[in-house]
Each structure stands twice: as structure tokens, then as C-alpha cells.
PDB file of N, CA and C in Angstrom:
ATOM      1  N   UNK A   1      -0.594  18.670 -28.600  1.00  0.00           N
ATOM      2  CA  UNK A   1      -0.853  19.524 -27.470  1.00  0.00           C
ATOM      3  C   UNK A   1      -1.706  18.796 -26.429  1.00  0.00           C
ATOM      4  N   UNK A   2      -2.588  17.825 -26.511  1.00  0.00           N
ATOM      5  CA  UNK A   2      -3.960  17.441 -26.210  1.00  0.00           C
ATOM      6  C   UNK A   2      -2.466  16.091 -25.046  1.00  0.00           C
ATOM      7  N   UNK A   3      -1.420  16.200 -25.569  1.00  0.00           N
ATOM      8  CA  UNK A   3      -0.827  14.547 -25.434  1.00  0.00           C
ATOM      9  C   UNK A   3      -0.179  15.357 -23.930  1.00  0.00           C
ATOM     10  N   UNK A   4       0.045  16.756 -24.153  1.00  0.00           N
ATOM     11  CA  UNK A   4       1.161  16.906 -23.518  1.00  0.00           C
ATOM     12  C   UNK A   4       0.261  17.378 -22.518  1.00  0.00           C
ATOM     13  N   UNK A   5      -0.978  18.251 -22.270  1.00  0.00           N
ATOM     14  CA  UNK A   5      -1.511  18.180 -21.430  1.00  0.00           C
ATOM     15  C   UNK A   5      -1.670  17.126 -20.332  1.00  0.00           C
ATOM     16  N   UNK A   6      -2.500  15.893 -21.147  1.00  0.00           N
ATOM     17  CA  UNK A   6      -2.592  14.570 -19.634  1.00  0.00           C
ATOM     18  C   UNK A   6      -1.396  14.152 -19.641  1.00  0.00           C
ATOM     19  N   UNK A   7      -0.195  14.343 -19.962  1.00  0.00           N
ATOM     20  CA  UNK A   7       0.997  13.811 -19.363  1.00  0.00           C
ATOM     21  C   UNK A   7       0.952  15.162 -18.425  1.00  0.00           C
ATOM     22  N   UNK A   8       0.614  16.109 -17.804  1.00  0.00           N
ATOM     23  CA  UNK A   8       1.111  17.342 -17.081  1.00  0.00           C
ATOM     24  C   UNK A   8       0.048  17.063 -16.242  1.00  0.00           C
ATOM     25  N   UNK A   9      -1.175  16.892 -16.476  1.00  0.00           N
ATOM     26  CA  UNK A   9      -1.777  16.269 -15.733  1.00  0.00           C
ATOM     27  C   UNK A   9      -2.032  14.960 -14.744  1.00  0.00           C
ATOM     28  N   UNK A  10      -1.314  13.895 -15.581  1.00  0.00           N
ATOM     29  CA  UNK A  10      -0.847  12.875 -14.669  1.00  0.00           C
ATOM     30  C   UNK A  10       0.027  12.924 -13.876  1.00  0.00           C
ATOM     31  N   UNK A  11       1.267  14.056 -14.354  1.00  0.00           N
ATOM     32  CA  UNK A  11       2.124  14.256 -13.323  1.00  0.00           C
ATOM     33  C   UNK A  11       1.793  15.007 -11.968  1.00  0.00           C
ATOM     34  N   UNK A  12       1.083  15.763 -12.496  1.00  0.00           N
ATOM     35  CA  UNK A  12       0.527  16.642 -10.882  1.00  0.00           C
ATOM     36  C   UNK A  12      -0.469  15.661 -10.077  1.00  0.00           C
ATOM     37  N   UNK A  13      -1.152  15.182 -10.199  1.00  0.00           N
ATOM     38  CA  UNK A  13      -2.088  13.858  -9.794  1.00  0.00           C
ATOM     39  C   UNK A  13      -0.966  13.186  -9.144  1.00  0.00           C
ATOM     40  N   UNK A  14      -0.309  12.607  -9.638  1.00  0.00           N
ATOM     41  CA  UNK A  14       1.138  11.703  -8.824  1.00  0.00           C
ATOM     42  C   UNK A  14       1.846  12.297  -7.842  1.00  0.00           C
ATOM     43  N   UNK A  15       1.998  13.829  -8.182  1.00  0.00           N
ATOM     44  CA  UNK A  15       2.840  14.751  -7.144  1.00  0.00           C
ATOM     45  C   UNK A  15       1.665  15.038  -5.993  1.00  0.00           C
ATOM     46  N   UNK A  16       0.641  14.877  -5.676  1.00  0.00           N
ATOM     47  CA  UNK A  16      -0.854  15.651  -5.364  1.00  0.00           C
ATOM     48  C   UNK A  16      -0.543  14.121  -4.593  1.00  0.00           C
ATOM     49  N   UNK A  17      -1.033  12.633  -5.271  1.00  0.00           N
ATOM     50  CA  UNK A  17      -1.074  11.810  -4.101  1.00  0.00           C
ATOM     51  C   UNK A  17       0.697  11.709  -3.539  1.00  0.00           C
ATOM     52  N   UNK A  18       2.113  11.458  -3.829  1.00  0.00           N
ATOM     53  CA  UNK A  18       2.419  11.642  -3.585  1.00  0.00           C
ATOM     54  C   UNK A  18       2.786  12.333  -1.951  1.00  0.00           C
ATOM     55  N   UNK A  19       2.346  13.441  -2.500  1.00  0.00           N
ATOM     56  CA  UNK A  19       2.584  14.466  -1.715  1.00  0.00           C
ATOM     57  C   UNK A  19       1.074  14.056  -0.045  1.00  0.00           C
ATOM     58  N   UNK A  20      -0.228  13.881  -0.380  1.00  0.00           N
ATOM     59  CA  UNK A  20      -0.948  13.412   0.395  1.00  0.00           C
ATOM     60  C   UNK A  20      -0.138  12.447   1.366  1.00  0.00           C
ATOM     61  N   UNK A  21       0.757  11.215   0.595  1.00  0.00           N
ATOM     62  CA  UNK A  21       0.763  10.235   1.739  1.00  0.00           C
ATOM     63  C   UNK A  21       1.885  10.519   2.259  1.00  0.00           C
ATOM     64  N   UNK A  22       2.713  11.369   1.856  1.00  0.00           N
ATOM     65  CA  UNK A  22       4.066  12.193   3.100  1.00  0.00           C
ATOM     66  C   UNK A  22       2.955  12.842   4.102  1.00  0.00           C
ATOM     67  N   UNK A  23       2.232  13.151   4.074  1.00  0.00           N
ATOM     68  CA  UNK A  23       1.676  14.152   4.854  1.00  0.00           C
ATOM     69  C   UNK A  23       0.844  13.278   5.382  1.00  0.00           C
ATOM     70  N   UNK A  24       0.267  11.931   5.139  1.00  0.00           N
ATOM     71  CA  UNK A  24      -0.629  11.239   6.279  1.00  0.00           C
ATOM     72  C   UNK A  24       0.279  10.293   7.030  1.00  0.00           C
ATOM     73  N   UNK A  25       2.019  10.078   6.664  1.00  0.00           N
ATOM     74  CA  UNK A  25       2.860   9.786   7.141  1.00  0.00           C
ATOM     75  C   UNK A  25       2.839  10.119   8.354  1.00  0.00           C
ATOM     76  N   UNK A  26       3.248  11.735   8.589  1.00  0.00           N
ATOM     77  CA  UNK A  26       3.013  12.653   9.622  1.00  0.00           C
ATOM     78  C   UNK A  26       2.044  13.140  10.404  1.00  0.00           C
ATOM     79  N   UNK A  27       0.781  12.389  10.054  1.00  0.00           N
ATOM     80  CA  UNK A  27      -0.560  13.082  10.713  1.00  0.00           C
ATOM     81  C   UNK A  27      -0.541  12.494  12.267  1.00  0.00           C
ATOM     82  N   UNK A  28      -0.745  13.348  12.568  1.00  0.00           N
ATOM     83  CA  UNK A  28      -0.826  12.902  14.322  1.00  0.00           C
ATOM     84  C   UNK A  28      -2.241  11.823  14.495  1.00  0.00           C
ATOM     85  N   UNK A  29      -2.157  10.977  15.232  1.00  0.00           N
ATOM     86  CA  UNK A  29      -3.423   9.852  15.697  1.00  0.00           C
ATOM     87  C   UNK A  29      -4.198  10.395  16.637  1.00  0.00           C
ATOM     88  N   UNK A  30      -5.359  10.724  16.189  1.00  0.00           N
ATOM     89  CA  UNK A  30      -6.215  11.353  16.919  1.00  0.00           C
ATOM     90  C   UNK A  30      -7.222  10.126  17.733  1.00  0.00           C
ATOM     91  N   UNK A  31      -7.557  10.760  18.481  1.00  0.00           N
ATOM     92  CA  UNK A  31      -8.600   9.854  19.973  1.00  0.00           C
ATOM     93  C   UNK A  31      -9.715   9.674  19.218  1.00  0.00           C
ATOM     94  N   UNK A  32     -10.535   8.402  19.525  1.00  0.00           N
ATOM     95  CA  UNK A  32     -11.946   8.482  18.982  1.00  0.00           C
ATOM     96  C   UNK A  32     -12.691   9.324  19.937  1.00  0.00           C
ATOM     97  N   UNK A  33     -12.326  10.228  20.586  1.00  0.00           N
ATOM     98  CA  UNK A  33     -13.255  11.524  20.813  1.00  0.00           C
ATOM     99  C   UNK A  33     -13.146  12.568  20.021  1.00  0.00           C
ATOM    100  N   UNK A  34     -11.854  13.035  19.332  1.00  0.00           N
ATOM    101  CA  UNK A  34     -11.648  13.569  18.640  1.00  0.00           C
ATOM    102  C   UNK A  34     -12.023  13.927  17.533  1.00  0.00           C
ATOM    103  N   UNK A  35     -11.883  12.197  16.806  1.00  0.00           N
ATOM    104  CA  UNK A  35     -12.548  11.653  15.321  1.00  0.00           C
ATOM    105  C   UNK A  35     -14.282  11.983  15.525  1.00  0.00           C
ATOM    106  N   UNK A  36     -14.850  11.443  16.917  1.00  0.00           N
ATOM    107  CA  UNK A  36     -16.511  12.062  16.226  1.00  0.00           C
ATOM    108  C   UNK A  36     -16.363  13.362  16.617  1.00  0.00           C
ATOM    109  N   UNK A  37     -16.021  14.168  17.478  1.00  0.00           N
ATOM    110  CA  UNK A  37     -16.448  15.672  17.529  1.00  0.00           C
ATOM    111  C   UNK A  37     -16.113  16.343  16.738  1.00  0.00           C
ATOM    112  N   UNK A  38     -14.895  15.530  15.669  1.00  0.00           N
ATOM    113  CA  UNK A  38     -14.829  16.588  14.049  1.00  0.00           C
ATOM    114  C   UNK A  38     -15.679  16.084  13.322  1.00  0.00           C
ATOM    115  N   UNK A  39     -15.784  14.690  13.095  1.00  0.00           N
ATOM    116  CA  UNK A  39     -16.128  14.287  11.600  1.00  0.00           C
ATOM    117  C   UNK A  39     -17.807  13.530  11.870  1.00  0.00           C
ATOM    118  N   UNK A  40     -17.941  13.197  13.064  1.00  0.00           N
ATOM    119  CA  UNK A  40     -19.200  12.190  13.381  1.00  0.00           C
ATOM    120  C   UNK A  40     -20.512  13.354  13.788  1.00  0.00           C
ATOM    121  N   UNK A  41     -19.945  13.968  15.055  1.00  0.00           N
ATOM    122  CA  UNK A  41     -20.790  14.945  16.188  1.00  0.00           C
ATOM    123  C   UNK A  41     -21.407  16.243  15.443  1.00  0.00           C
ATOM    124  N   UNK A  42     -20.474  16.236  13.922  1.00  0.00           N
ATOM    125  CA  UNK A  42     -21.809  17.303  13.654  1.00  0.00           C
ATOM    126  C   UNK A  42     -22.842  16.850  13.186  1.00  0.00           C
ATOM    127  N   UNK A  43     -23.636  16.043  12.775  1.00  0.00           N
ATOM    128  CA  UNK A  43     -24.785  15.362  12.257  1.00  0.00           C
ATOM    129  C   UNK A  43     -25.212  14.203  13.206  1.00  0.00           C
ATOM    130  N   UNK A  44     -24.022  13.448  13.866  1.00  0.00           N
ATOM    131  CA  UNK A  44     -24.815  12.358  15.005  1.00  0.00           C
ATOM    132  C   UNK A  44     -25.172  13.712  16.404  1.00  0.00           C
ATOM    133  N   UNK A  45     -26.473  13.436  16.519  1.00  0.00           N
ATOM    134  CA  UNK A  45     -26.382  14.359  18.006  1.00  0.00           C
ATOM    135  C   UNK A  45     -26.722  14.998  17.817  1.00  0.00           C
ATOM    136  N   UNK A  46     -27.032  15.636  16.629  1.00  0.00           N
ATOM    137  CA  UNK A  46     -27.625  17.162  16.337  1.00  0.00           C
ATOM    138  C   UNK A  46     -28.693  17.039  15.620  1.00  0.00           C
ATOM    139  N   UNK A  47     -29.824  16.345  15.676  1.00  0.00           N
ATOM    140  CA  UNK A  47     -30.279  16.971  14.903  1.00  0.00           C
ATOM    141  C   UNK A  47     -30.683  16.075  13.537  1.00  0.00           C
ATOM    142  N   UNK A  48     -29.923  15.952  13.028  1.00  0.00           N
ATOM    143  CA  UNK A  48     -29.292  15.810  11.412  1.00  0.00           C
ATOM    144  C   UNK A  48     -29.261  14.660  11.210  1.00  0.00           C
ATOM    145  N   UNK A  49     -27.971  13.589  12.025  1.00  0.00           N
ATOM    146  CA  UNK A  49     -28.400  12.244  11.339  1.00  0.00           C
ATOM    147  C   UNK A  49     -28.999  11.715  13.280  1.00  0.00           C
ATOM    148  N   UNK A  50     -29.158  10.064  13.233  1.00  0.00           N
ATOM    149  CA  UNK A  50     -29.500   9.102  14.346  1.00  0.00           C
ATOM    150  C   UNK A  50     -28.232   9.720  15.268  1.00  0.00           C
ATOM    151  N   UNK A  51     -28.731   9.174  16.803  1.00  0.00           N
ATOM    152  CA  UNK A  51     -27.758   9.058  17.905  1.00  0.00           C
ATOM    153  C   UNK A  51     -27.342   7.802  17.563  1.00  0.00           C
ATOM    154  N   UNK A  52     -26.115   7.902  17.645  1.00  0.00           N
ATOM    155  CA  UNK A  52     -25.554   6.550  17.488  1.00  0.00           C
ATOM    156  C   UNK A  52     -24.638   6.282  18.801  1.00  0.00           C
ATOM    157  N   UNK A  53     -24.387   7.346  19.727  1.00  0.00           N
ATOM    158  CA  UNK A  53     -23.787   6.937  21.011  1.00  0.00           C
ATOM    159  C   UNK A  53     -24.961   6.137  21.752  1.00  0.00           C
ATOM    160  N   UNK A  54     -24.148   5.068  22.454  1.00  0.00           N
ATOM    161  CA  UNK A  54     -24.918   4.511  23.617  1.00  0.00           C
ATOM    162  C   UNK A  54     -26.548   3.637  22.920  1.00  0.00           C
ATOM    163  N   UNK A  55     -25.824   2.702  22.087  1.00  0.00           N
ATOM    164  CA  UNK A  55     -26.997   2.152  20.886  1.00  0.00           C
ATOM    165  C   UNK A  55     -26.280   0.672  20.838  1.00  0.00           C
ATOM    166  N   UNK A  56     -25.058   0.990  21.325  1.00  0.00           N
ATOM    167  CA  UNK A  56     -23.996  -1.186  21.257  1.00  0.00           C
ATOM    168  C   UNK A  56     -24.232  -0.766  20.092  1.00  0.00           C
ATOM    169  N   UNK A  57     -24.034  -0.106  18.689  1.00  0.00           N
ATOM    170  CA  UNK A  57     -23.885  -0.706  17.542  1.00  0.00           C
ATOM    171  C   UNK A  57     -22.826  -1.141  17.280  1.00  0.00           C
ATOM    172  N   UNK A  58     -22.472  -2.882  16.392  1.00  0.00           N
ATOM    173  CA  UNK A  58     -21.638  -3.472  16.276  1.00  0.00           C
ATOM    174  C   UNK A  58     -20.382  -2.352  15.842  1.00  0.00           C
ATOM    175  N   UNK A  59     -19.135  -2.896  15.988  1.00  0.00           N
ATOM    176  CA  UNK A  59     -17.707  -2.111  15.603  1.00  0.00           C
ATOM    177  C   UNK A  59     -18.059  -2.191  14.061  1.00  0.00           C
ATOM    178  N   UNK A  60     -17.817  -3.372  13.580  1.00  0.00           N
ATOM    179  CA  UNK A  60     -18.204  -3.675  12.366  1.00  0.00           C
ATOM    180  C   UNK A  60     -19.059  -2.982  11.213  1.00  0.00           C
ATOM    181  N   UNK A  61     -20.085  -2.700  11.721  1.00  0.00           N
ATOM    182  CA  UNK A  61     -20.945  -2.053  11.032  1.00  0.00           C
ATOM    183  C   UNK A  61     -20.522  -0.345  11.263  1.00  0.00           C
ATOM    184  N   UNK A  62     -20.104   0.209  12.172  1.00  0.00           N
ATOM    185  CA  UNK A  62     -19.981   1.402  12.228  1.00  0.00           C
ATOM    186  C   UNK A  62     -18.900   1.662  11.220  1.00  0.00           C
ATOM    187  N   UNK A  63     -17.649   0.379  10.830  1.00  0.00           N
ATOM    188  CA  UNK A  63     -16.745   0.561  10.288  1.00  0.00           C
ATOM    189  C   UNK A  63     -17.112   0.881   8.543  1.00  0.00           C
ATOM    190  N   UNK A  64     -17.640  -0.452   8.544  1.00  0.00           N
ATOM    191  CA  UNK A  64     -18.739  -0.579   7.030  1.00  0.00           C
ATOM    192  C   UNK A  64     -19.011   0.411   6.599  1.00  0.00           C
ATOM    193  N   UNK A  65     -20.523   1.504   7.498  1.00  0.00           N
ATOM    194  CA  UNK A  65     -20.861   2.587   7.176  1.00  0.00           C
ATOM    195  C   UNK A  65     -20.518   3.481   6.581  1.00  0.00           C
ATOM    196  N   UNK A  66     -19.123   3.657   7.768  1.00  0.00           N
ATOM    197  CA  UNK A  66     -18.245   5.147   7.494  1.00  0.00           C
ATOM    198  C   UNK A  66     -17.868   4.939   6.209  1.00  0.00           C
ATOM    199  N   UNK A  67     -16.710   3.653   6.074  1.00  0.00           N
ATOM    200  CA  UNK A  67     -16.575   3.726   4.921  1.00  0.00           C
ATOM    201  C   UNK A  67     -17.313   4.162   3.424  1.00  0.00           C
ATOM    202  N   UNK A  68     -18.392   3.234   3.457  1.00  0.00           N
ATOM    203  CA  UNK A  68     -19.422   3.301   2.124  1.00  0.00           C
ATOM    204  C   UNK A  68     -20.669   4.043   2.182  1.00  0.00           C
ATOM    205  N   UNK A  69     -20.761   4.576   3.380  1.00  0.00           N
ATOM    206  CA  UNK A  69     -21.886   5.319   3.413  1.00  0.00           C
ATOM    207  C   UNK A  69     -22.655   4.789   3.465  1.00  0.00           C
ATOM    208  N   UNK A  70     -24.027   5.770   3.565  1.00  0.00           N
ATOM    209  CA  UNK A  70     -25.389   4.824   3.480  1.00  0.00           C
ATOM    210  C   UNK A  70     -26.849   6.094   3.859  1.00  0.00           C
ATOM    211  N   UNK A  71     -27.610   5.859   2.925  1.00  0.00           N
ATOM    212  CA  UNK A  71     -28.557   6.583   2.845  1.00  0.00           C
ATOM    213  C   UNK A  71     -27.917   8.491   2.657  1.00  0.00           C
ATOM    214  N   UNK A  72     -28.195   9.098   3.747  1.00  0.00           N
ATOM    215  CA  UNK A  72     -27.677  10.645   3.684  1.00  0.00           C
ATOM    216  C   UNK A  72     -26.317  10.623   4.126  1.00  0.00           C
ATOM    217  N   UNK A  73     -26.107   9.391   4.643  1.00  0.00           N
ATOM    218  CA  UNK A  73     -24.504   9.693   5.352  1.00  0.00           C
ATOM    219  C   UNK A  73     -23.287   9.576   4.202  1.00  0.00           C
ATOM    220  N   UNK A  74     -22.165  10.192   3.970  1.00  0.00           N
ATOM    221  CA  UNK A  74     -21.461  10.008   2.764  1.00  0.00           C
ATOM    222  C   UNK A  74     -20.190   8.991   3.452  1.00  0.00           C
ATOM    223  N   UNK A  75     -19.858   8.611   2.482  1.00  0.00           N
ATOM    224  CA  UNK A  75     -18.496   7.827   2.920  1.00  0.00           C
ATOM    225  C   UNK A  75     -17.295   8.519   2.960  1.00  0.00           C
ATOM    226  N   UNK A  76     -16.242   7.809   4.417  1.00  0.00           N
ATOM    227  CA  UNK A  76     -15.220   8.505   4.697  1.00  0.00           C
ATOM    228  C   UNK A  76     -14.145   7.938   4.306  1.00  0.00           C
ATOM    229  N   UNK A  77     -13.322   8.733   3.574  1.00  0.00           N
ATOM    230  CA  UNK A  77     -11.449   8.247   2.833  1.00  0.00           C
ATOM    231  C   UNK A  77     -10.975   7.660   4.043  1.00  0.00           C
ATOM    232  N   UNK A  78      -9.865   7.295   3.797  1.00  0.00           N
ATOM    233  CA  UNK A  78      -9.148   6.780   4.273  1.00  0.00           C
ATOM    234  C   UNK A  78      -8.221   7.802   4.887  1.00  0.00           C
ATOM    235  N   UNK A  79      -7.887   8.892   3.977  1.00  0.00           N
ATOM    236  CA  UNK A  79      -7.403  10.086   4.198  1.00  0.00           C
ATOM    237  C   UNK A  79      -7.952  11.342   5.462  1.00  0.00           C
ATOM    238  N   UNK A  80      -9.363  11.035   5.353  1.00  0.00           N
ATOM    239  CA  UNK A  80     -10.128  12.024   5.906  1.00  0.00           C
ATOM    240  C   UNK A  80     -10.279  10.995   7.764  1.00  0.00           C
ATOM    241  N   UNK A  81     -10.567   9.795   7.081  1.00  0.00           N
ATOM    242  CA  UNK A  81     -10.599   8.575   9.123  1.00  0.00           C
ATOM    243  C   UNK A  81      -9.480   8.199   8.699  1.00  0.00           C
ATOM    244  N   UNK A  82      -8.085   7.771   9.076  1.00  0.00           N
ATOM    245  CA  UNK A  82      -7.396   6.317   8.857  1.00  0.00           C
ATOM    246  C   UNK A  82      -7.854   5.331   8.950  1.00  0.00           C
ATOM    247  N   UNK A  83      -7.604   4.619   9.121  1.00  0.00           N
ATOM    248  CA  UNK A  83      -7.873   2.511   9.492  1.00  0.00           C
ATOM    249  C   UNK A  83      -8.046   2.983  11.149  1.00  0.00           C
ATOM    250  N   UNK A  84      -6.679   2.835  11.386  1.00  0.00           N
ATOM    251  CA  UNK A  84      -6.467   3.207  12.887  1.00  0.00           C
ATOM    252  C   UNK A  84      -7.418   4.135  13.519  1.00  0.00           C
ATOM    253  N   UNK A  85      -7.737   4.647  13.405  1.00  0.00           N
ATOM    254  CA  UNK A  85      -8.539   5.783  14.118  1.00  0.00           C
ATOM    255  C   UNK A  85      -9.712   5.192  13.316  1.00  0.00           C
ATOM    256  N   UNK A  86     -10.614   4.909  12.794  1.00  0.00           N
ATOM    257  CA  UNK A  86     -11.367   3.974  12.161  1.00  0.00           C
ATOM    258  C   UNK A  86     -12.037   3.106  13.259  1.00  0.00           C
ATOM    259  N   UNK A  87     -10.845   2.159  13.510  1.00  0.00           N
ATOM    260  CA  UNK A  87     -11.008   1.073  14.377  1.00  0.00           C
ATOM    261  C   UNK A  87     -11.320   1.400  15.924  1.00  0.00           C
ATOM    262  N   UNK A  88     -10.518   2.174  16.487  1.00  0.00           N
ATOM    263  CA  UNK A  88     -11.053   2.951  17.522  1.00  0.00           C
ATOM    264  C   UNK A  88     -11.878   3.549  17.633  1.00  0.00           C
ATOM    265  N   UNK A  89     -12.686   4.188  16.727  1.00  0.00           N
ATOM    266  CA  UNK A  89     -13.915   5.056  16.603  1.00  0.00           C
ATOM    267  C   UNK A  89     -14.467   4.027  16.778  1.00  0.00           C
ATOM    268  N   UNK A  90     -15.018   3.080  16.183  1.00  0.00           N
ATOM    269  CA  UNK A  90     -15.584   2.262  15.929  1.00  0.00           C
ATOM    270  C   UNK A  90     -16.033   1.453  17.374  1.00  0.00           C
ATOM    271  N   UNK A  91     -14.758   0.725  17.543  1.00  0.00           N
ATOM    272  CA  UNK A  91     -14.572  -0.010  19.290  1.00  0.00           C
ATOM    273  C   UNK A  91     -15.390   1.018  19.914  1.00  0.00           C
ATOM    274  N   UNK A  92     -14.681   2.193  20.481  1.00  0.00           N
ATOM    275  CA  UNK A  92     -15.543   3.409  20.967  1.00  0.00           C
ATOM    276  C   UNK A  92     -17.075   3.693  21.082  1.00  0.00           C
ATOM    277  N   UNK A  93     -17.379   3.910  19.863  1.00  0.00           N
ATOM    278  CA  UNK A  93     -19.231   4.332  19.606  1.00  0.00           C
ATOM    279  C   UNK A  93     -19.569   2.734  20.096  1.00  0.00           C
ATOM    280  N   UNK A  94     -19.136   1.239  19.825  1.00  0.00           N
ATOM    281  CA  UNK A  94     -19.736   0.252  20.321  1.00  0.00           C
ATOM    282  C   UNK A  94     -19.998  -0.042  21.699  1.00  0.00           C
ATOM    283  N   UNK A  95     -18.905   0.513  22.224  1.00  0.00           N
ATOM    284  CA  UNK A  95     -19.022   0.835  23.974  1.00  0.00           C
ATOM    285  C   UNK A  95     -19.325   2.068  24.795  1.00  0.00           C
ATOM    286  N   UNK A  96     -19.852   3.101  24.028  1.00  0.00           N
ATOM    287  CA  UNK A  96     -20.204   4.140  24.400  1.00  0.00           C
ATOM    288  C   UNK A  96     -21.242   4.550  25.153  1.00  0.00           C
ATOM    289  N   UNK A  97     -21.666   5.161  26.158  1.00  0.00           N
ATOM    290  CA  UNK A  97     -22.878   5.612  26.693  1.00  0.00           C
ATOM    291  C   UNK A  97     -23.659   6.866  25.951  1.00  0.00           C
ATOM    292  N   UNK A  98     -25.052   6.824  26.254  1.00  0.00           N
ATOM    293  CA  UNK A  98     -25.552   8.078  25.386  1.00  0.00           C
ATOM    294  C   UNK A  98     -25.277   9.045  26.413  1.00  0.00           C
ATOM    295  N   UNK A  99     -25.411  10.172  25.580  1.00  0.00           N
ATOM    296  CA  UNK A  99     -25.452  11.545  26.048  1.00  0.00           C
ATOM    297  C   UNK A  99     -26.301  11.812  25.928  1.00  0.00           C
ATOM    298  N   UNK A 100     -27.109  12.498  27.028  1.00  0.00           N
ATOM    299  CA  UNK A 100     -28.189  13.583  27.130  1.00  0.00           C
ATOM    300  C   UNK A 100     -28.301  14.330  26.659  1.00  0.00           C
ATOM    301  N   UNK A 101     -26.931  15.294  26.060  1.00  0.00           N
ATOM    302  CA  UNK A 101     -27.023  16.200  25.466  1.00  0.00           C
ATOM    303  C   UNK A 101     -27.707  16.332  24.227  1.00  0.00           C
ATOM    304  N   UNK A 102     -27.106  14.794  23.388  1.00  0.00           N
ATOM    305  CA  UNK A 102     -27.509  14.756  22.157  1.00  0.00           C
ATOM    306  C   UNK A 102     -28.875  14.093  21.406  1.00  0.00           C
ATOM    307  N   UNK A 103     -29.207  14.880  20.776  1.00  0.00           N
ATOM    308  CA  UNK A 103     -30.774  14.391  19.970  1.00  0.00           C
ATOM    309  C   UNK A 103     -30.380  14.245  18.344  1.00  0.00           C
ATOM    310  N   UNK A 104     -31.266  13.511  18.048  1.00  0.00           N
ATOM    311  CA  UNK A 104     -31.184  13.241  16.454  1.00  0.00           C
ATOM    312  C   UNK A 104     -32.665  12.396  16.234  1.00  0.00           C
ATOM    313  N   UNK A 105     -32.333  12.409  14.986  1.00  0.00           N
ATOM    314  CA  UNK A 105     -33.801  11.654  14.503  1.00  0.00           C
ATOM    315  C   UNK A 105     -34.209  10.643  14.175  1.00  0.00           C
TER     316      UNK A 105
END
């Protein structure tokens, strides 16, 4: 019984990623304005984590970060940023001006 379970389990895991990369097949490419005002702008700018607009931080390192995280910040899938949109975020926040609007700590 114990056998036939993780075989039912491995199969849904396979159908689950599977099924994920049809669907990041199709994901529309979002703007690096887009990418921080979902995934960056609630914690950069607010408050919560550093301003990181309008700072020249290297592409590189912003890329690094996202990925692996660091300190309170968690790391982002591949699923959740692409590469592509990754890389543009990245380019982006390195050439970015600050906003007035935004404070952080």
C-alpha cells in the first residue's frame, strides 16, 4: 500500500510540474514596472524592506538577490520572476530614479 501511494504521488508531482511549465509556456511577459509593483513595491518603498529605486545597484546583484534571497528578503522561483523579466527588472532598478513617494528603512 505504502508502494502504491509514492508511485500516486510521484505521478501527481509530474502532472503538477508538468502542467506548471504549459502554463509558464503561455504566461504573458510582463514590464519591469509590472514585476516590482507586484512582487518588489510591496516591501521596497514601503516601509518594510530598503529603497532600492534610484541607488545604481548593480543588475547583477539585484539578480543574485532575488534569486537567493538575503537577510528578510526570500528568494524568487523562476516560476514566480522568469529569467526574462528577471533581467529586465534588474537592468531597470539599475537605471532607475528614486521616487519620492517611496520610504523604507
Amino acid at each position: 500500500m505504502k508502494h502504491i501511494f509514492i508511485i500516486v504521488a510521484g505521478l501527481a508531482l509530474a502532472g503538477t510540474a508538468h502542467a506548471a511549465q504549459k502554463l509558464g509556456d503561455v504566461q504573458a511577459q510582463r514590464s519591469p514596472e509590472q514585476v516590482y509593483a507586484a512582487v518588489c513595491g510591496y516591501c521596497h518603498g514601503k516601509n518594510v524592506g530598503p529603497v532600492i529605486r534610484g541607488r545604481a545597484l548593480p543588475a547583477s546583484a539585484v539578480e543574485y538577490i532575488v534569486r537567493h534571497g538575503q537577510n528578510a528578503m526570500p528568494a524568487f522561483r523562476p516560476t514566480e520572476v522568469t529569467p526574462t523579466e528577471l533581467k529586465a527588472l534588474a537592468d531597470w532598478v539599475e537605471k532607475s530614479s528614486a521616487d519620492t513617494k517611496e520610504h523604507g528603512q
